[in-house]
Protein backbone atom coordinates (compact mmCIF):
# COMPACT_ATOMS: atom_id res chain seq x y z
CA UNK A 1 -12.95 111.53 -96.94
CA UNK A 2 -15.68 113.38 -95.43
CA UNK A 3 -16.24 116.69 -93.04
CA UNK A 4 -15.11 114.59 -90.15
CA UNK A 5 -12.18 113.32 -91.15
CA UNK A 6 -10.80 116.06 -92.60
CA UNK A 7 -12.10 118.17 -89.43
CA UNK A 8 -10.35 115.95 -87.52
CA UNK A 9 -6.72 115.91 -89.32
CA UNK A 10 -6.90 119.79 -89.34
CA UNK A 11 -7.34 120.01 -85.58
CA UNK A 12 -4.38 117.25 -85.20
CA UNK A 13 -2.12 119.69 -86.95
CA UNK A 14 -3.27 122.66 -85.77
CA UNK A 15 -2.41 121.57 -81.88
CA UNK A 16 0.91 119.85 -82.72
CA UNK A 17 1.85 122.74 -84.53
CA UNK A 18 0.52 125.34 -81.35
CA UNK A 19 1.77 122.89 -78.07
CA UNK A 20 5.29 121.21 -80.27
CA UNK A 21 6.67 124.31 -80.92
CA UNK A 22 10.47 122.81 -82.06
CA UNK A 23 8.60 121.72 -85.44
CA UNK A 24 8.12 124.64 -86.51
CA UNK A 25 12.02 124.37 -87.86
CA UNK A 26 10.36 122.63 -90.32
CA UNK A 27 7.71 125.24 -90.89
CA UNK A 28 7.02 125.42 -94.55
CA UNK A 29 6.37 121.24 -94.47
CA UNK A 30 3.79 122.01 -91.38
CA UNK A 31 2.33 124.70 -92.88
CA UNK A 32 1.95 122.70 -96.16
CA UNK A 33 -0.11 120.20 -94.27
CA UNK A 34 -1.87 122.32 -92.64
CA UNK A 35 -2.83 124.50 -95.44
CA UNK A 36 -3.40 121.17 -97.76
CA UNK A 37 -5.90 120.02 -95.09
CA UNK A 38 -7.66 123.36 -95.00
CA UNK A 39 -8.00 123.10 -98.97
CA UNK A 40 -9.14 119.80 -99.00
CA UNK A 41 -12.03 120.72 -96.04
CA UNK A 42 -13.35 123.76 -97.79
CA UNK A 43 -13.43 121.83 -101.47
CA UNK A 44 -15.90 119.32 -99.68
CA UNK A 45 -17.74 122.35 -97.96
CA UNK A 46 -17.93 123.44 -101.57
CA UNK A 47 -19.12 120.37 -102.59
CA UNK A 48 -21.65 120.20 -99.66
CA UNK A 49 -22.42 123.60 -98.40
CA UNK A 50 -25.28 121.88 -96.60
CA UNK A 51 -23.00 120.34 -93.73
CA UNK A 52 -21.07 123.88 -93.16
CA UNK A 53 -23.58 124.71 -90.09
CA UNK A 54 -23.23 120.97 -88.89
CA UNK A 55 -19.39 122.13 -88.09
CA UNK A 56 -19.44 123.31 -84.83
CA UNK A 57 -20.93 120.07 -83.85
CA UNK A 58 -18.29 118.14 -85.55
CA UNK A 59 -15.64 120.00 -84.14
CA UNK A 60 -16.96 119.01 -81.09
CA UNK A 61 -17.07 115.66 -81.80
CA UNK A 62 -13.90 115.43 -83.07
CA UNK A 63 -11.41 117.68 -81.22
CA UNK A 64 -11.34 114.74 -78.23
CA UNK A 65 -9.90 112.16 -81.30
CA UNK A 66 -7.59 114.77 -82.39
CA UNK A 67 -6.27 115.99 -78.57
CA UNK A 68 -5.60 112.34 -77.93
CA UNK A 69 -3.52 111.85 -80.90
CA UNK A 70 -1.52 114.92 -81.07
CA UNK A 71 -0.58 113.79 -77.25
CA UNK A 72 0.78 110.61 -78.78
CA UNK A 73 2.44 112.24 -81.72
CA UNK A 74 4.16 114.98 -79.42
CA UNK A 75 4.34 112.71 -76.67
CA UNK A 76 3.66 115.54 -74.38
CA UNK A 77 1.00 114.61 -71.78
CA UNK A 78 -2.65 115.33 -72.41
CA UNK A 79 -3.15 117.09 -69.82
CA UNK A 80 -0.68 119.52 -72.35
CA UNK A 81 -3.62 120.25 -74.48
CA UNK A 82 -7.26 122.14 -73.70
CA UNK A 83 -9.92 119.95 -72.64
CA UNK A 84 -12.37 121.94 -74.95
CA UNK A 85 -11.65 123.17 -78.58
CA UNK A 86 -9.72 126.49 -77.96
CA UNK A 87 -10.79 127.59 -81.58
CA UNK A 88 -13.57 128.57 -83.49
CA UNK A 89 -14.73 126.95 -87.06
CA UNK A 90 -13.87 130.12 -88.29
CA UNK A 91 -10.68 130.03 -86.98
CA UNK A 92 -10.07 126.56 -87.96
CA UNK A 93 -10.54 127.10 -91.57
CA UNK A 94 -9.30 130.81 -91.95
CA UNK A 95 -6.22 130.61 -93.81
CA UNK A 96 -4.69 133.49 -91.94
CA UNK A 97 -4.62 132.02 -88.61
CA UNK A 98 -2.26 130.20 -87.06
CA UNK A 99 -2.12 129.28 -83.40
CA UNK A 100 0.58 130.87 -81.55
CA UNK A 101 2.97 129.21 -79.62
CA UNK A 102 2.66 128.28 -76.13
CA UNK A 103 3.63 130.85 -73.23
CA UNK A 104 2.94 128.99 -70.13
């Protein structure tokens, strides 16, 4: 897998686990994933270190791919989710943060 892919899986997560709220029940599974996809990014970025200031464009690229699907795997409308990446790389891939929970 590559920068994208992995990019885009993290994002995926990352909004199911922000806009779906209820699956947080099973929290330590989501933030297994979540964390596992995090590893598996920065151990290519290792790998790579090259491609690390090619990530905000990739983010780019990919949060559209990854809004569409977490709309199909919530099955909340996508309208549900931020047109634009509400995150920064740095958030993305810092282990500490975790998107809170919708308010609105």
């Amino acid at each position: 897998m590559g920068t994208n892919t992995e990019l885009y899986q993290l994002l995926r997560h990352l909004l199911t686990w922000r806009y779906q709220p209820q699956r947080h029940i099973d929290r330590y599974s989501w933030q297994d994933t979540i964390e596992e996809a995090r590893d598996q990014l920065a151990r290519y970025l290792d790998r790579s270190p090259s491609l690390r200031p090619q990530l905000p464009l990739v983010l780019a690229q990919e949060y559209p791919r990854a809004r569409r699907r977490a709309s199909r795997d919530t099955h909340l409308p996508l309208v549900t989710f931020p047109a634009a990446c509400p995150w920064t790389v740095i958030q993305v891939l810092d282990e500490d943060f975790w998107p809170e929970e919708r308010t609105d």
